[in-house]
C-alpha atoms as a PDB file:
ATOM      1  CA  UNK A   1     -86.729 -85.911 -97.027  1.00  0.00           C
ATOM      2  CA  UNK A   2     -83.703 -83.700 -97.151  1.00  0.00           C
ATOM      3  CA  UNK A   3     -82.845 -81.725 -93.828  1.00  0.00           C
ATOM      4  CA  UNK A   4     -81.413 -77.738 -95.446  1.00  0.00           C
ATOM      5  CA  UNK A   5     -78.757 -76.873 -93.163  1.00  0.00           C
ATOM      6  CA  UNK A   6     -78.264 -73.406 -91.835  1.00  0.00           C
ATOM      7  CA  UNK A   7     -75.107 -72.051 -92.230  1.00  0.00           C
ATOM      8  CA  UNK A   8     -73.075 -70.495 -89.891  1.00  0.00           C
ATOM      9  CA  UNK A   9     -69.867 -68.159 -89.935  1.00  0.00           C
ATOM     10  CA  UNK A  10     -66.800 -69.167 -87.763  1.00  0.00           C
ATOM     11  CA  UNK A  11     -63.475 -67.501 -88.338  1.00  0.00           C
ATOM     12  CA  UNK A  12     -60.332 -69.097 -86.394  1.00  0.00           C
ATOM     13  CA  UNK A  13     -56.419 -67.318 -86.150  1.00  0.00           C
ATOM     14  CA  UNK A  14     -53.441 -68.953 -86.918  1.00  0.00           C
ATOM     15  CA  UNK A  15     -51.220 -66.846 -84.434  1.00  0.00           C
ATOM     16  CA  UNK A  16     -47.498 -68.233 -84.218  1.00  0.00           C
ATOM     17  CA  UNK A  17     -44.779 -67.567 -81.830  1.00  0.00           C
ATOM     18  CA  UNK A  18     -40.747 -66.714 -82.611  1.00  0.00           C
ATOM     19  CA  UNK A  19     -40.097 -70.508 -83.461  1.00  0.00           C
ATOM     20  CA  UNK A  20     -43.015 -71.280 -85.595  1.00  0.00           C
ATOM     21  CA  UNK A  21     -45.135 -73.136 -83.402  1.00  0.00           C
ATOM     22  CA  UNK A  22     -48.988 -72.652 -83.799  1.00  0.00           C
ATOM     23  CA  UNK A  23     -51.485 -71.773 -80.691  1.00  0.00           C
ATOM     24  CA  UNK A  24     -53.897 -74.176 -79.812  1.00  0.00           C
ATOM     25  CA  UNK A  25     -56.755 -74.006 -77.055  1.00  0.00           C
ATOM     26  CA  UNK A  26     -58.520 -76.655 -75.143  1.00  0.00           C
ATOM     27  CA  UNK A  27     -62.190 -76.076 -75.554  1.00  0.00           C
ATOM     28  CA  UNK A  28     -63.839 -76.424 -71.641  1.00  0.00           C
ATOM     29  CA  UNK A  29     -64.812 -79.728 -70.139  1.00  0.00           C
ATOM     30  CA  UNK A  30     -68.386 -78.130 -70.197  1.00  0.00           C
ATOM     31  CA  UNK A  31     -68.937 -77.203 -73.632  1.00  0.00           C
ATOM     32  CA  UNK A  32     -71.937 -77.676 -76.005  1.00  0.00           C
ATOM     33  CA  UNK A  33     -69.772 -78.341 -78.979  1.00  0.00           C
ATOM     34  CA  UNK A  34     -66.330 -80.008 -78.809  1.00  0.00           C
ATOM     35  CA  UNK A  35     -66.018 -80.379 -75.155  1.00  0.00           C
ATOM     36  CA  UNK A  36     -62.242 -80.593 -73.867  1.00  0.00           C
ATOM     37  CA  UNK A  37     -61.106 -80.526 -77.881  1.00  0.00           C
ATOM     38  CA  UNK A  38     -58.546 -78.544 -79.183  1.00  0.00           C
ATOM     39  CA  UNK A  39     -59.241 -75.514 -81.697  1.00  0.00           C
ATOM     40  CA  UNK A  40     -57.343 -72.594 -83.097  1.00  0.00           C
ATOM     41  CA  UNK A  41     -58.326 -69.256 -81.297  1.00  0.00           C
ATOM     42  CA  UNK A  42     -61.725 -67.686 -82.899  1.00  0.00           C
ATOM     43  CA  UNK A  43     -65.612 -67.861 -83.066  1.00  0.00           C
ATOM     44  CA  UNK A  44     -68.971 -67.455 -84.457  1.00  0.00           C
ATOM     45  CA  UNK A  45     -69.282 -63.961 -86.707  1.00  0.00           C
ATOM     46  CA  UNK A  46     -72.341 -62.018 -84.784  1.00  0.00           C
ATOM     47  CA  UNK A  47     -75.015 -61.367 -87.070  1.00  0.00           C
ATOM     48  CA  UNK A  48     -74.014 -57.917 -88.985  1.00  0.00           C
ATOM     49  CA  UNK A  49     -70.784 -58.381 -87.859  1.00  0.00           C
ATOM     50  CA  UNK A  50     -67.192 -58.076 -90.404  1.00  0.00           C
ATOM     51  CA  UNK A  51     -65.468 -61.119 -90.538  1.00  0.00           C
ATOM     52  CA  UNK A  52     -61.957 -59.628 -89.755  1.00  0.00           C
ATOM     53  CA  UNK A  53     -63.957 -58.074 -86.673  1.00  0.00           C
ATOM     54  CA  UNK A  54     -65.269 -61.089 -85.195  1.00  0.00           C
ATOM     55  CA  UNK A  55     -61.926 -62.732 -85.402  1.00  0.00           C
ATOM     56  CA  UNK A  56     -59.778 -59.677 -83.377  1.00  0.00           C
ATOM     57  CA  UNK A  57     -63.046 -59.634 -80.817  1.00  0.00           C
ATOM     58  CA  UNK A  58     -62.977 -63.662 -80.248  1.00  0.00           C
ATOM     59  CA  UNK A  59     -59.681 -63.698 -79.965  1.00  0.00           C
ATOM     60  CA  UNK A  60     -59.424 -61.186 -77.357  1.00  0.00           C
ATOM     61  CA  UNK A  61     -61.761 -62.807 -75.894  1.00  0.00           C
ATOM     62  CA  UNK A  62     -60.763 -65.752 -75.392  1.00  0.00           C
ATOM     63  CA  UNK A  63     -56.953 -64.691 -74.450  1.00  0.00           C
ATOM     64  CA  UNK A  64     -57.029 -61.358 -74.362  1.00  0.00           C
ATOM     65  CA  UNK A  65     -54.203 -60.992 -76.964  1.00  0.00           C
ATOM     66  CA  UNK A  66     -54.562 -58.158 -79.611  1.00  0.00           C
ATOM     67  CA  UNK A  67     -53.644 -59.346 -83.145  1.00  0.00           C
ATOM     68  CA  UNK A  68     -53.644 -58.312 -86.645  1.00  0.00           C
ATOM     69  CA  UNK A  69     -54.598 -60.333 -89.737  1.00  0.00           C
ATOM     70  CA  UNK A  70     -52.606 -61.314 -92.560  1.00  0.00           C
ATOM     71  CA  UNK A  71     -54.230 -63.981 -95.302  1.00  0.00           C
ATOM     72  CA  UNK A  72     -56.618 -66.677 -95.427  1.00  0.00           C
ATOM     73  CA  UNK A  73     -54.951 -69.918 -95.083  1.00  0.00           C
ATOM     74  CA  UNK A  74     -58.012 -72.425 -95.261  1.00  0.00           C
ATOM     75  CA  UNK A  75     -61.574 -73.109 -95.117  1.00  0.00           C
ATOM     76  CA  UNK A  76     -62.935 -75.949 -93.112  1.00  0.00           C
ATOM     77  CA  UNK A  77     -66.963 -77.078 -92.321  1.00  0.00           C
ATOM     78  CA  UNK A  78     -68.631 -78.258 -89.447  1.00  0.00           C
ATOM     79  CA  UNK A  79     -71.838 -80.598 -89.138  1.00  0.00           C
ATOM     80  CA  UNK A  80     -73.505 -79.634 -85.932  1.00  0.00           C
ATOM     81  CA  UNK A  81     -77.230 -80.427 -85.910  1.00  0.00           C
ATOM     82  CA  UNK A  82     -78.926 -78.422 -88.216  1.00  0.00           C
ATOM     83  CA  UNK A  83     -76.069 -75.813 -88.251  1.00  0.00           C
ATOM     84  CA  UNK A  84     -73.366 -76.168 -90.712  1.00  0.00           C
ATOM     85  CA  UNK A  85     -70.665 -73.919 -89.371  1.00  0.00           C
ATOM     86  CA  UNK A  86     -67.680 -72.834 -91.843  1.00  0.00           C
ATOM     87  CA  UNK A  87     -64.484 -72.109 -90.220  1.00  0.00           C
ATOM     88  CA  UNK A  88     -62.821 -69.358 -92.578  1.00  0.00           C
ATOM     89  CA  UNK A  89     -58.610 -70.085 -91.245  1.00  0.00           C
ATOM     90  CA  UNK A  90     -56.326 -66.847 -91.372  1.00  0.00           C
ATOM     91  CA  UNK A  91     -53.129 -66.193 -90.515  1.00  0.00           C
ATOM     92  CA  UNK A  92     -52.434 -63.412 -87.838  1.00  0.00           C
ATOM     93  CA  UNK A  93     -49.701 -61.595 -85.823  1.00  0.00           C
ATOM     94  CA  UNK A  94     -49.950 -60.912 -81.909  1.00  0.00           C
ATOM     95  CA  UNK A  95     -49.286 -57.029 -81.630  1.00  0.00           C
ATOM     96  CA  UNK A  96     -49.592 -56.861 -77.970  1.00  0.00           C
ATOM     97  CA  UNK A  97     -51.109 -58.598 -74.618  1.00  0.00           C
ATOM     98  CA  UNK A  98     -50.215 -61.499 -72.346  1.00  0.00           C
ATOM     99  CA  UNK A  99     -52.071 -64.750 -73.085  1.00  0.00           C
ATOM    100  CA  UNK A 100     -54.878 -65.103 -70.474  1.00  0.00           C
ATOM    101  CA  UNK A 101     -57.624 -67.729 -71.293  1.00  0.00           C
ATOM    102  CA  UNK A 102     -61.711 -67.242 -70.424  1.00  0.00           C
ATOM    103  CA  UNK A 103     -63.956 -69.396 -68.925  1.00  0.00           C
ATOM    104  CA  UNK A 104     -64.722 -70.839 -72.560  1.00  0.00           C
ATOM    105  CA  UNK A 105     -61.419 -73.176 -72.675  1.00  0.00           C
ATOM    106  CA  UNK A 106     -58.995 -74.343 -70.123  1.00  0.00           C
ATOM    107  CA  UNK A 107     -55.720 -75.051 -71.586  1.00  0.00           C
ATOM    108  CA  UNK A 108     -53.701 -73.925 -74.280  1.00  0.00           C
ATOM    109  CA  UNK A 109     -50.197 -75.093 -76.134  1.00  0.00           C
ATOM    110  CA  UNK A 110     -47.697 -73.517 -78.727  1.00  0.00           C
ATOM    111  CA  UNK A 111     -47.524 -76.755 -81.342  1.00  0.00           C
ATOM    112  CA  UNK A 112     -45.591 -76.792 -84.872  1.00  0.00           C
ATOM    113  CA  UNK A 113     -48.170 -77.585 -87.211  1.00  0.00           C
ATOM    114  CA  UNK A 114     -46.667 -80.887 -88.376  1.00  0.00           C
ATOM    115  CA  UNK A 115     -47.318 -82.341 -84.373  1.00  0.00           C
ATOM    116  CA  UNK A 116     -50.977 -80.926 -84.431  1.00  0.00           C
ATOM    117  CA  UNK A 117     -52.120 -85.044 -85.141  1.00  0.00           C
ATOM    118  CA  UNK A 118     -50.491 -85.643 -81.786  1.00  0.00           C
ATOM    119  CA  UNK A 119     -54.126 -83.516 -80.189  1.00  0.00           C
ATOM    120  CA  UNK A 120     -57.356 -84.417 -79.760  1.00  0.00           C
ATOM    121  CA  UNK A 121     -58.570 -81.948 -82.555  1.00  0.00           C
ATOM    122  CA  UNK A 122     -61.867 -80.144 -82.581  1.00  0.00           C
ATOM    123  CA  UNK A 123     -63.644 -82.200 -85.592  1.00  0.00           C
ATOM    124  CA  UNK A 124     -63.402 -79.010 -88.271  1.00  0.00           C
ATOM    125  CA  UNK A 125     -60.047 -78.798 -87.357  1.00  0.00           C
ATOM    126  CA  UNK A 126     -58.935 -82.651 -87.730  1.00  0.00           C
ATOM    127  CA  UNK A 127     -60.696 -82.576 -90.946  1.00  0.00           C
ATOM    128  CA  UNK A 128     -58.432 -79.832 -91.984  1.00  0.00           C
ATOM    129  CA  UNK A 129     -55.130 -80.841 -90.976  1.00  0.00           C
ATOM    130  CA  UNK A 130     -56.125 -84.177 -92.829  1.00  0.00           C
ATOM    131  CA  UNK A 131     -57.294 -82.872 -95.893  1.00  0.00           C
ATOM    132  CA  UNK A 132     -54.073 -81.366 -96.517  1.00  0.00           C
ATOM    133  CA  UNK A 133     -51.920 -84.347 -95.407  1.00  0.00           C
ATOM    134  CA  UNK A 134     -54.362 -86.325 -97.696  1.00  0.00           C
ATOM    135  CA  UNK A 135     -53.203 -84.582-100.531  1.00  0.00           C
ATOM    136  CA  UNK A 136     -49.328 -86.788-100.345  1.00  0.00           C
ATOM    137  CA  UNK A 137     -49.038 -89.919-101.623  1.00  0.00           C
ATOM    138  CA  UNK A 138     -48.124 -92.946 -98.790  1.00  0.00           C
ATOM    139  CA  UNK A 139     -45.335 -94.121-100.809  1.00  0.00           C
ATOM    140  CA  UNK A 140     -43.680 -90.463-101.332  1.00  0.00           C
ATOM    141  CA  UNK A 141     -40.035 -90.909 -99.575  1.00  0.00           C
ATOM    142  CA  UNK A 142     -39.263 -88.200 -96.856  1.00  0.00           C
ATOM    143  CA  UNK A 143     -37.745 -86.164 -99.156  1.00  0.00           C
ATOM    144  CA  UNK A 144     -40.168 -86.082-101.623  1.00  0.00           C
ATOM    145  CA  UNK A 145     -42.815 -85.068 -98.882  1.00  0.00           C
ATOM    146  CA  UNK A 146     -40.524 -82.118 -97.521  1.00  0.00           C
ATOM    147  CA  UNK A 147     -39.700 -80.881-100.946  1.00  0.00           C
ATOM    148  CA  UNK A 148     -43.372 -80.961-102.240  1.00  0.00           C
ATOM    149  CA  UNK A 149     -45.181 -78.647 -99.666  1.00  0.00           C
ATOM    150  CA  UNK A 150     -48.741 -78.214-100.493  1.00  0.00           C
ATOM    151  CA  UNK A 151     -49.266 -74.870-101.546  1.00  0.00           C
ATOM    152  CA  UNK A 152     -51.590 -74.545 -98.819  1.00  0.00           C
ATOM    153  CA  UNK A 153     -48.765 -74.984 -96.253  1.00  0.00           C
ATOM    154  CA  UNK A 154     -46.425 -72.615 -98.630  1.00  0.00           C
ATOM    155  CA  UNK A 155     -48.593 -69.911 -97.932  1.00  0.00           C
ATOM    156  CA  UNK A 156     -48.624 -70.869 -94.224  1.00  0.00           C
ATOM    157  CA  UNK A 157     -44.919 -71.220 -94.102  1.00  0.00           C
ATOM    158  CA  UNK A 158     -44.323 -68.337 -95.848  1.00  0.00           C
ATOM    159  CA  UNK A 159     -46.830 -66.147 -93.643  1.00  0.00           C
ATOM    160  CA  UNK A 160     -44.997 -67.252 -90.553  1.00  0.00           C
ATOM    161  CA  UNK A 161     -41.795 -66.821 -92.397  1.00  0.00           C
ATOM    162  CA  UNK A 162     -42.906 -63.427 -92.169  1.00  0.00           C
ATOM    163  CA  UNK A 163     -44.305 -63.398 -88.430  1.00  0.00           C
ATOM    164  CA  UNK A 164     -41.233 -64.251 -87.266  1.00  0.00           C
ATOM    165  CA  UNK A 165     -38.798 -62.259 -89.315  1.00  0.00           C
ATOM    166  CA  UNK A 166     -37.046 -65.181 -91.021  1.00  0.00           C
END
């Protein structure tokens, strides 16, 4: 017999700073799911609840930083028990606040996006950072790698191109 999932909204922030470098956050020791993992800012979308709403409520939330959205970057999926949660990935802006974490994780870091392999990942989150990296070749030179962005990362790079003013 088949088990039918449930599906379940999530939307996550890409928020950068002045040099590029993406915020993580360190889920709590104590949590049900992902305990002491690092995520990208965000949550579950309350039932009859926007998307784009969720996403500026979690976030303030969980570090009291007011943002604005800018494009969706990604999709990624999560197999909890009988919960399938989809992680919808934007990009954002922080218009205003000082970054003070809740209860709900207890550490945070500014990372570029190419060291985010160097954390222990929420599992969503891992999956997406190695779909993309999937996507090159292992016997691509350097070069090759730098040159041929995924367009996925393009869009990224070119939304915190705009964050930051370059």
């Amino acid at each position: 017999m088949m088990i039918d999932y449930v599906f379940g909204l999530s939307v996550r922030v890409l928020l950068t700073d002045d040099e590029g470098k993406v915020l993580i956050l360190k889920r709590s020791t104590n949590s049900r799911t992902n305990p002491g993992k690092w995520e990208l800012p965000g949550g579950k979308v309350d039932q009859g609840e926007s998307f784009d709403h969720a996403l500026l409520r979690e976030v303030y939330e969980e570090t009291k930083l007011k943002i604005s959205l800018e494009h969706v970057v990604g999709v990624s999926e999560q197999n909890l028990h009988v919960i399938r949660a989809v992680h919808i990935i934007m990009s954002g802006e922080i218009l205003e606040g000082n970054l003070k974490l809740s209860s709900e994780h207890e550490g945070y870091a500014w990372v570029f996006f190419e060291n985010l392999q160097e954390y222990d990942l929420a599992d969503w989150l891992q999956d997406f950072v190695n779909n993309q990296n999937s996507s090159t070749s292992p016997d691509d030179d350097e070069n090759t790698v730098v040159n041929n962005v995924k367009p996925w990362l393009k869009s990224i790079h070119s939304s915190m191109d705009r964050i930051i003013k370059r």
